[in-house]
Protein backbone atom coordinates (compact mmCIF):
# COMPACT_ATOMS: atom_id res chain seq x y z
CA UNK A 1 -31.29 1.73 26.77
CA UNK A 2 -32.67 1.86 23.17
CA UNK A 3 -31.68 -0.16 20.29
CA UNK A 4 -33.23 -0.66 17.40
CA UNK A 5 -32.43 -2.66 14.43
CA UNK A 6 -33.63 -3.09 10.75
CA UNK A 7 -31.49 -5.57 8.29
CA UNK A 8 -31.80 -7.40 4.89
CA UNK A 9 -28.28 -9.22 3.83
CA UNK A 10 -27.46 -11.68 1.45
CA UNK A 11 -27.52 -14.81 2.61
CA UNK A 12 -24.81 -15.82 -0.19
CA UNK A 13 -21.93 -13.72 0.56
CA UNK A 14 -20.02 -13.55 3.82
CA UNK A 15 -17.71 -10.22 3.15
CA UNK A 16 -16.87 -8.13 5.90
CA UNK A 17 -14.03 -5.72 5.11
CA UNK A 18 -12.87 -2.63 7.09
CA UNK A 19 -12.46 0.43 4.39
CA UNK A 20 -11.45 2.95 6.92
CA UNK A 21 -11.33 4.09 10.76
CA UNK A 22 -10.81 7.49 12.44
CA UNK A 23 -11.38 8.06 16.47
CA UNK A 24 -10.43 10.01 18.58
CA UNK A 25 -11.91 11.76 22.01
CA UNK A 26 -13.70 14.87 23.00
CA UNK A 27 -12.77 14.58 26.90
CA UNK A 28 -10.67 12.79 29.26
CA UNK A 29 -13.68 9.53 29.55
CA UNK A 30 -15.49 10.50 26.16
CA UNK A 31 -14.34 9.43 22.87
CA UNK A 32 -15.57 8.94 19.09
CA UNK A 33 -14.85 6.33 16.24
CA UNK A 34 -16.23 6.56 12.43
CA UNK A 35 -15.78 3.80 10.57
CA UNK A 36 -16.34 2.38 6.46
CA UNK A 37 -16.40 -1.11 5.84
CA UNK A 38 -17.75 -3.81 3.19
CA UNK A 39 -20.17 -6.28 4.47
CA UNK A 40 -23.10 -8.73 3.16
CA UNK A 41 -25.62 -6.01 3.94
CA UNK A 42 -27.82 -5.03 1.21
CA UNK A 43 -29.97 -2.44 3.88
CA UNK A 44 -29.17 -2.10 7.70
CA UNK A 45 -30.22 0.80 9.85
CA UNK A 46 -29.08 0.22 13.89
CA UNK A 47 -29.30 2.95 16.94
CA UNK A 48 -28.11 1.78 20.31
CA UNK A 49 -28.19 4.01 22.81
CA UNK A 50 -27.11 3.46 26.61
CA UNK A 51 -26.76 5.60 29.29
CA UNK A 52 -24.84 2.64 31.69
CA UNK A 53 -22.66 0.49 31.29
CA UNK A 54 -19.51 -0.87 29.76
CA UNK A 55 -18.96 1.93 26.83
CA UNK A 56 -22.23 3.76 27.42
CA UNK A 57 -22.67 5.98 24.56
CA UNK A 58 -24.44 6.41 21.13
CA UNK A 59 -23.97 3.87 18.20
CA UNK A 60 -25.49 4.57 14.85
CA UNK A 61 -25.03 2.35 11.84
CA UNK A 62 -26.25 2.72 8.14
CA UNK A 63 -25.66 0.03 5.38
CA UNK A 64 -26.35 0.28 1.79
CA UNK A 65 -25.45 -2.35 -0.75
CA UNK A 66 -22.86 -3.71 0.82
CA UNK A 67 -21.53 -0.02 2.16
CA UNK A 68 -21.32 0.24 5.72
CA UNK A 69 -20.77 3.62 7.52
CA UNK A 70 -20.52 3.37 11.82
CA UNK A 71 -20.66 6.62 13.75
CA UNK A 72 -19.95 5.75 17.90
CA UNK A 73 -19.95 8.08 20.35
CA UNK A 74 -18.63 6.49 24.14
CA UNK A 75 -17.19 6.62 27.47
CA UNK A 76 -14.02 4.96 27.68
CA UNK A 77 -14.43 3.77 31.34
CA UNK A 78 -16.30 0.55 32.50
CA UNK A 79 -18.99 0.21 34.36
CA UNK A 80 -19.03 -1.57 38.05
CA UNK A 81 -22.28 -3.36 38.51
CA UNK A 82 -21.40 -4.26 41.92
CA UNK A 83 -21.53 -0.39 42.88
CA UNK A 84 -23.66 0.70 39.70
CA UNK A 85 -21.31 3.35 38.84
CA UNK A 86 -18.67 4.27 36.98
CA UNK A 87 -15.31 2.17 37.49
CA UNK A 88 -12.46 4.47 38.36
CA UNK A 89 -8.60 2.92 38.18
């Protein structure tokens, strides 16, 4: 797993509004979401990436002036930490 995170935000606002949100999926356990929204952030950069676990996938976020734009790339199944694999209905 990597994540990394870098974020200023104004301490004196509290917004947090979605503009817009599209998804959809590439595969039968691999799907996408890209998302807009309005938030406190004056400058936020985030990559999480996971190769396990619940929704194991690719998350990138960038933020500027309040602009928010969230690209996620995941698998739709769950993960079983009792087996350490993928959960299958």
């Amino acid at each position: 797993m990597i994540n990394l995170n870098l974020k200023i935000e104004n301490p004196w606002n509290d917004r947090w509004h979605m503009i817009w949100s599209k998804n959809g999926s590439f595969t039968k356990h691999k799907a996408w979401e890209f998302n807009g929204y309005l938030t406190n952030s004056i400058v936020e950069v985030y990559f999480d990436f996971k190769l396990n676990g619940d929704h194991a996938g690719v998350k990138v976020l960038l933020s500027l002036f309040g602009y928010t734009s969230e690209l996620n790339i995941y698998d739709c199944r769950h993960w079983d930490y009792e087996k350490n694999t993928w959960a299958t209905p």
